[in-house]
Protein backbone atom coordinates (compact mmCIF):
# COMPACT_ATOMS: atom_id res chain seq x y z
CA UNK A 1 94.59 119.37 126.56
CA UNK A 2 94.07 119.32 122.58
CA UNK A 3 97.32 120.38 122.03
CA UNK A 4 98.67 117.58 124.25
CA UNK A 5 96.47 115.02 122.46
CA UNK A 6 97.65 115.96 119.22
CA UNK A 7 101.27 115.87 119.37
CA UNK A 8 100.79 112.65 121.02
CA UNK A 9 99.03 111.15 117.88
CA UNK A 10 101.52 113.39 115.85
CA UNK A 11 104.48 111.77 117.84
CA UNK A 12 103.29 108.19 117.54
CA UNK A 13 102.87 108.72 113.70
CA UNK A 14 106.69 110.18 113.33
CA UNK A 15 107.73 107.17 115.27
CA UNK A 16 106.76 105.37 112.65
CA UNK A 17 109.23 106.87 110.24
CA UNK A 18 112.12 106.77 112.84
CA UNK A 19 111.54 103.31 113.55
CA UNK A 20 111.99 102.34 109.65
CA UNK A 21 115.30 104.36 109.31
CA UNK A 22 116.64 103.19 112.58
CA UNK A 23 115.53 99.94 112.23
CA UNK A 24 117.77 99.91 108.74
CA UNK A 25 120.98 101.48 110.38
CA UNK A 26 121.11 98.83 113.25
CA UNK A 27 120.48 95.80 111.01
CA UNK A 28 123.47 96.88 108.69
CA UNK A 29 125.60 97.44 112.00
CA UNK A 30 124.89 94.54 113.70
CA UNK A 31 125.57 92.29 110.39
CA UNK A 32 128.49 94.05 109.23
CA UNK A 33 129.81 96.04 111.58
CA UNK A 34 129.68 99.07 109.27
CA UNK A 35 128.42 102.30 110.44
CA UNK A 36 126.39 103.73 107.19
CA UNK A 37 126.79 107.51 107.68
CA UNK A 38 125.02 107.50 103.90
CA UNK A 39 121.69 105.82 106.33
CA UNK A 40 120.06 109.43 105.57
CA UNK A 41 121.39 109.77 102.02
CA UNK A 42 119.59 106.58 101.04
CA UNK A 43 116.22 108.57 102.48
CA UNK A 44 116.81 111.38 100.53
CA UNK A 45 117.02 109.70 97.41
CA UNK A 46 113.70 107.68 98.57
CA UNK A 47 112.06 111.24 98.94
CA UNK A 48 113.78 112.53 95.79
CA UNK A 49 112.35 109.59 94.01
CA UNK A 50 108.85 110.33 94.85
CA UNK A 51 109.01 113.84 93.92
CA UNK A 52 110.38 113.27 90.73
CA UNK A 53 107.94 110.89 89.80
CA UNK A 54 105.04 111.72 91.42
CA UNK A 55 104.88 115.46 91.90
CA UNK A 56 106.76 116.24 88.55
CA UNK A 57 105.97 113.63 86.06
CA UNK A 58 102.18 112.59 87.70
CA UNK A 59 103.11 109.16 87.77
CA UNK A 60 101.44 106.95 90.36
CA UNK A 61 102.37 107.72 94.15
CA UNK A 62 102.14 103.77 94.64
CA UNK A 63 104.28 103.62 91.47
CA UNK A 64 106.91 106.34 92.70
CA UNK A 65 107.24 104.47 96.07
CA UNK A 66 107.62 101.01 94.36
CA UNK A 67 110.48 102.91 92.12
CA UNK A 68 112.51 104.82 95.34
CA UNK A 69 112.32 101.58 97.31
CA UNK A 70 113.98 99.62 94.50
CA UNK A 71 116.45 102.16 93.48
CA UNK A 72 117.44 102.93 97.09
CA UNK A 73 117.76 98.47 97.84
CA UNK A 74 119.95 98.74 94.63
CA UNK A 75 122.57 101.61 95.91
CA UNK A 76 122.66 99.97 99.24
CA UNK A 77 123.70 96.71 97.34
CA UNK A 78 126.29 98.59 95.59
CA UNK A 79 127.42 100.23 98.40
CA UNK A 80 127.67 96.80 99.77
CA UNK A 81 129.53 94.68 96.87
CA UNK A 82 131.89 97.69 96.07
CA UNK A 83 132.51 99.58 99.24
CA UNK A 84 131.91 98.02 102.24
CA UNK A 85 132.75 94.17 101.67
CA UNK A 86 136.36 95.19 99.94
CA UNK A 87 136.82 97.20 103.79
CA UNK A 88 134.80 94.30 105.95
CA UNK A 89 138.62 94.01 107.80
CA UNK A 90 138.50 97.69 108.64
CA UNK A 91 135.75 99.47 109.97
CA UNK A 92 137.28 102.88 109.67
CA UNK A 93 137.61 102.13 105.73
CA UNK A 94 134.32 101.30 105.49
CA UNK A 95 133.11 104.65 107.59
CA UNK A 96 134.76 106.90 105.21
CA UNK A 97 133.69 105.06 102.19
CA UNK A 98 130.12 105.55 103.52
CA UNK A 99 131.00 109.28 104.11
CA UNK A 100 132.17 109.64 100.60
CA UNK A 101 128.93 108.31 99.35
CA UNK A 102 126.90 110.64 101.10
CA UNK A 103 128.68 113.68 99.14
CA UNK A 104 127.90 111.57 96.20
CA UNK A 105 124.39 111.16 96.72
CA UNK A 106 124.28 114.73 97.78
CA UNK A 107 125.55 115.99 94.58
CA UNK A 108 123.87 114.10 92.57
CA UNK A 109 120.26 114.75 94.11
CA UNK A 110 121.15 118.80 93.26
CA UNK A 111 121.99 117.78 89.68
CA UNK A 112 118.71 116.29 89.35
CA UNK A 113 116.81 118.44 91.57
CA UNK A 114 118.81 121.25 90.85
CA UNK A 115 119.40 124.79 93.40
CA UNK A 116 116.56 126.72 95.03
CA UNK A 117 113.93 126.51 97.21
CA UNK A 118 113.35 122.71 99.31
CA UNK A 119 110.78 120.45 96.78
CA UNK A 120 107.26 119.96 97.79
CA UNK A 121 104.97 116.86 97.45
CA UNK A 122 101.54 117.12 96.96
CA UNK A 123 99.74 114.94 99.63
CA UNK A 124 98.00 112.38 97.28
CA UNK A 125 95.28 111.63 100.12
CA UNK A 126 93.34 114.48 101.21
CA UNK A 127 91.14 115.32 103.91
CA UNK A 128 91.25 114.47 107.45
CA UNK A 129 90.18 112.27 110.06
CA UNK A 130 88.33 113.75 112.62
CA UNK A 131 88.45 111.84 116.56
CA UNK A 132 86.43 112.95 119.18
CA UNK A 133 85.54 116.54 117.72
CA UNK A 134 89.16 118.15 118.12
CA UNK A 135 91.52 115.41 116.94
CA UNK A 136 92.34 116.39 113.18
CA UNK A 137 94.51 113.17 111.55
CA UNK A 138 95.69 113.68 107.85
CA UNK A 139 94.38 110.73 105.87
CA UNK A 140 98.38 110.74 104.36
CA UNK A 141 99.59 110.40 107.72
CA UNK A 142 97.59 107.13 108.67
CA UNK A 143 98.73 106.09 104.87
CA UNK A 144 102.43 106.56 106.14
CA UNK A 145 101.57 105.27 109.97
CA UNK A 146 99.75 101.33 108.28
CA UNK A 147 102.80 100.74 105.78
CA UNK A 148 105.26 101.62 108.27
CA UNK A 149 104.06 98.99 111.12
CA UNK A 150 103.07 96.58 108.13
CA UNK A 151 106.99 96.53 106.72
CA UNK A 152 108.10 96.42 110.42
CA UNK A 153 105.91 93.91 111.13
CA UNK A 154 107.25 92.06 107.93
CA UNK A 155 110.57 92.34 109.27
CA UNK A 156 109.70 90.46 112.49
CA UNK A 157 108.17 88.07 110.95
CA UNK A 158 110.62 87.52 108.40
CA UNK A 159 113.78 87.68 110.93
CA UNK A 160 112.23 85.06 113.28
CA UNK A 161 110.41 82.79 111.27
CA UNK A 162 112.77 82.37 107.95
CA UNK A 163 115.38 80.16 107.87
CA UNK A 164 117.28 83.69 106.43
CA UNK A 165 116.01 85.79 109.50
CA UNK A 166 117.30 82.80 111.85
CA UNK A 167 121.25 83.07 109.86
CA UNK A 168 120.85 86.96 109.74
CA UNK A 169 120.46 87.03 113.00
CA UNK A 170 123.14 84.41 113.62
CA UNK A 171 125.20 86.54 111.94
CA UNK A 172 124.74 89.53 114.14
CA UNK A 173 126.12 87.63 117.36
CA UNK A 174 128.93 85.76 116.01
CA UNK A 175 130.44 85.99 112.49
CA UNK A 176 133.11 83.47 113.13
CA UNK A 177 130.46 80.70 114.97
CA UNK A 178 128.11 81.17 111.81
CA UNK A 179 130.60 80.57 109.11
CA UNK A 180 131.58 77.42 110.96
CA UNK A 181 128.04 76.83 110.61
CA UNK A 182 128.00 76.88 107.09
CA UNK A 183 126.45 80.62 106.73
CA UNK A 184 127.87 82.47 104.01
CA UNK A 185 128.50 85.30 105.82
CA UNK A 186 128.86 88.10 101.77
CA UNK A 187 125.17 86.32 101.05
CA UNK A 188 123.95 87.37 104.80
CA UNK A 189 125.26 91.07 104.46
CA UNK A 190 123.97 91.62 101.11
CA UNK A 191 120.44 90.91 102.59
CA UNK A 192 121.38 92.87 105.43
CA UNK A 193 121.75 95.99 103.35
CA UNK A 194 119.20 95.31 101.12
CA UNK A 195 116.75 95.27 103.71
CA UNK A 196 118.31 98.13 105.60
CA UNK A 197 118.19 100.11 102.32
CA UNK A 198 114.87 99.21 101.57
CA UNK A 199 113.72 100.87 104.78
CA UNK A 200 115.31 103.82 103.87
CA UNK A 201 113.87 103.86 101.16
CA UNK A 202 110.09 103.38 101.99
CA UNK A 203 111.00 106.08 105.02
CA UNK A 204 111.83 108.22 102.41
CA UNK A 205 109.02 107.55 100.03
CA UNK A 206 106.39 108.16 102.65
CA UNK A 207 107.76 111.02 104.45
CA UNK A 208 108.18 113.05 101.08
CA UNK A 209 104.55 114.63 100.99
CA UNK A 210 104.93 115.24 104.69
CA UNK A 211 108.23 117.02 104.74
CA UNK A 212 110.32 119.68 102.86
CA UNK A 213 112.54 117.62 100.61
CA UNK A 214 116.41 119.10 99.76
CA UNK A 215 119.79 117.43 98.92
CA UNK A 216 120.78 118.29 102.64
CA UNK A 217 117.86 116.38 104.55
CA UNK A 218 119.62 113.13 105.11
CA UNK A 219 121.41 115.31 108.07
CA UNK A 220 118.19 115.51 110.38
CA UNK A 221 117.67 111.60 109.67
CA UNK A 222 120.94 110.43 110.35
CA UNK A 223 121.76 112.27 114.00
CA UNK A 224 118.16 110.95 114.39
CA UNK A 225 118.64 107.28 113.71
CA UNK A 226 122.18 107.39 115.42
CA UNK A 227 120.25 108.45 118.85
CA UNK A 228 117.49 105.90 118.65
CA UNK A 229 120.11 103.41 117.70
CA UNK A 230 121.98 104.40 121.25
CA UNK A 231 118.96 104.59 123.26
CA UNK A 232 117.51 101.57 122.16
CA UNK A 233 120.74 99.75 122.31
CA UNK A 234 122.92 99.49 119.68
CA UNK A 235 122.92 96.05 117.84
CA UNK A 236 118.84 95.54 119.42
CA UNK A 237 116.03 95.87 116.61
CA UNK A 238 113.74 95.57 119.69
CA UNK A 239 114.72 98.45 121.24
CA UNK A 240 115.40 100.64 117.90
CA UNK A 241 111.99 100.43 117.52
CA UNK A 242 111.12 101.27 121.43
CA UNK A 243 113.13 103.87 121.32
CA UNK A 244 111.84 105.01 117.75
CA UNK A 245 108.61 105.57 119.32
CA UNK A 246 109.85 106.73 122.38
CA UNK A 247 112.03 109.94 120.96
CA UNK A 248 109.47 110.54 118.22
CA UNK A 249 106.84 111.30 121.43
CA UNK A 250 110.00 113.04 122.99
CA UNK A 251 110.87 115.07 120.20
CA UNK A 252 107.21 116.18 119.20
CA UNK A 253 106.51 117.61 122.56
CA UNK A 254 109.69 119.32 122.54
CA UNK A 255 109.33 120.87 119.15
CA UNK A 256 106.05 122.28 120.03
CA UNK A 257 106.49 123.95 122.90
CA UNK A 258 110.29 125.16 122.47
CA UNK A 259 110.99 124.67 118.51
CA UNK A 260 112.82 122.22 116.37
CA UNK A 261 116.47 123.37 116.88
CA UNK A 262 116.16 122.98 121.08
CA UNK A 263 114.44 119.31 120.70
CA UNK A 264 117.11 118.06 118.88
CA UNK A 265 119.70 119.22 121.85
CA UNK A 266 117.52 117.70 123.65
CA UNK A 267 117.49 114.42 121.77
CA UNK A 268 121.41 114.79 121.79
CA UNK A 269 121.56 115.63 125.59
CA UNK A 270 118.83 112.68 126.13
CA UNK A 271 121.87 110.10 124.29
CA UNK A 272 124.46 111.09 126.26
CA UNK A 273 122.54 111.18 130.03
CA UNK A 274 121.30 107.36 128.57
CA UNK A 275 125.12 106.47 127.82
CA UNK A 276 126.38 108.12 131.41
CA UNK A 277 122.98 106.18 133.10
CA UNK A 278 123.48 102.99 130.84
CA UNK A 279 125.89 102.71 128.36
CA UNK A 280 124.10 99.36 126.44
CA UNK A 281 120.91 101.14 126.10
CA UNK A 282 116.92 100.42 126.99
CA UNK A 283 117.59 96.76 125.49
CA UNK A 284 121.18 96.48 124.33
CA UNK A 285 123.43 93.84 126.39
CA UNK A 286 127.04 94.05 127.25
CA UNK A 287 128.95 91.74 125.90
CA UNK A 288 132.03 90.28 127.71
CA UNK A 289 135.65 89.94 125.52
């Protein structure tokens, strides 16, 4: 019964992390109709980031996240003036300019990083949180758990009370209708991918002292957010989120009583029983031509 009541608090914590990365990738696809196969890259360098500054340099850990959000919002915006908005007509373009980016980031991240063993962040909070006697909570892991559902929480807010939230999302249902509308629909996707990389990055930043951090990592994240994106319904921020939660729960029971290579089969096998069962997803909608 312990064990069970740990990985649940385990799994809701990692749902937190999926939901941030997820979150990103369907907000970029819904606005531009890009799928970012760089999504994990832009963690890694979030994670990267963090041990560079934090663990190797003994800057500030608030500092070092402040940093790999920034940088990370900056390469998405990049990847956004220079790659994806010269391809907006065609989506394949814009795919394998995504793919080429994620060889660039990887190659990069072993330049600075350099070969060997994965990098290691010191947990700047220590000790534990003890609940009800046999409940053991890492103080680092409610640290990660309270940003991640304040930026998501943010996001809400900001996407449906801002006049910007109100034309992003405008956006995402019909390009044409909202540049009638006076939208300008470059302005809308740069936002779009700043926020998506932002995510990333803060996903990135926070899972660093909780994870074993390599050039190669972005991998895990990405067939992760591409699941939760299907399951929740691709295009829904609703159900990215859901499903976040949902897999994370999924996943963590798997893991522990089978291993980490079987859950994510699992997770794989879950997608494509959910596309057979319902092809839109928890909360996705079909729309008609």
């Amino acid at each position: 019964m312990e064990l069970i009541f740990q990985s649940l608090i385990n799994g809701l914590i990692q749902g937190g992390f999926f939901a941030l990365f997820a979150v990103g990738l369907v907000l970029i696809f819904g606005v531009m109709g890009v799928v970012n196969f760089a999504h994990g890259e832009l963690v890694m360098v979030g994670a990267y980031t963090v041990w560079l500054l934090h663990a190797q340099h003994g800057l500030s850990y608030f500092f070092a996240i402040g940093v790999a959000v920034v940088l990370v919002t900056l390469i998405g915006l990049f990847m956004e003036r220079f790659l994806f908005r010269p391809t907006q007509n065609d989506p394949l373009a814009g795919l394998i300019c995504s793919i080429g980016m994620l060889f660039i980031l990887q190659v990069v991240a072993t330049l600075v990083g350099g070969e060997g063993p994965s990098k290691q962040v010191p947990p700047p909070f220590h000790g534990t949180w003890v609940l009800f006697e046999y409940l053991r909570i890492p103080y680092q892991r409610i640290f990660s758990l309270l940003i991640s559902f304040f930026a998501l929480s943010t996001l809400w807010y900001f996407l449906t009370r801002s006049k910007l939230g109100w034309a992003l999302r405008a956006v995402s249902l019909d390009k044409e209708a909202s540049a009638l509308q006076g939208i300008n629909i470059n302005r809308i996707s740069m936002i779009a991918i700043g926020i998506g990389a932002s995510l990333a990055g803060l996903a990135g930043a926070l899972m660093a002292p909780l994870t074993n951090i390599n050039p190669h990592m972005g991998h895990n994240v990405i067939i992760t957010a591409f699941i939760v994106t299907i399951v929740g319904g691709v295009g829904s921020l609703s159900g990215a989120v859901l499903a976040a939660f949902l897999y994370a729960l999924f996943h963590t029971f798997v893991t522990v009583y089978f291993g980490g290579t079987i859950a994510t089969i699992c997770g794989l096998v879950l997608m494509v029983v959910v596309l057979i069962v319902k092809p839109t997803g928890i909360m996705g909608t079909r729309i008609s031509e």
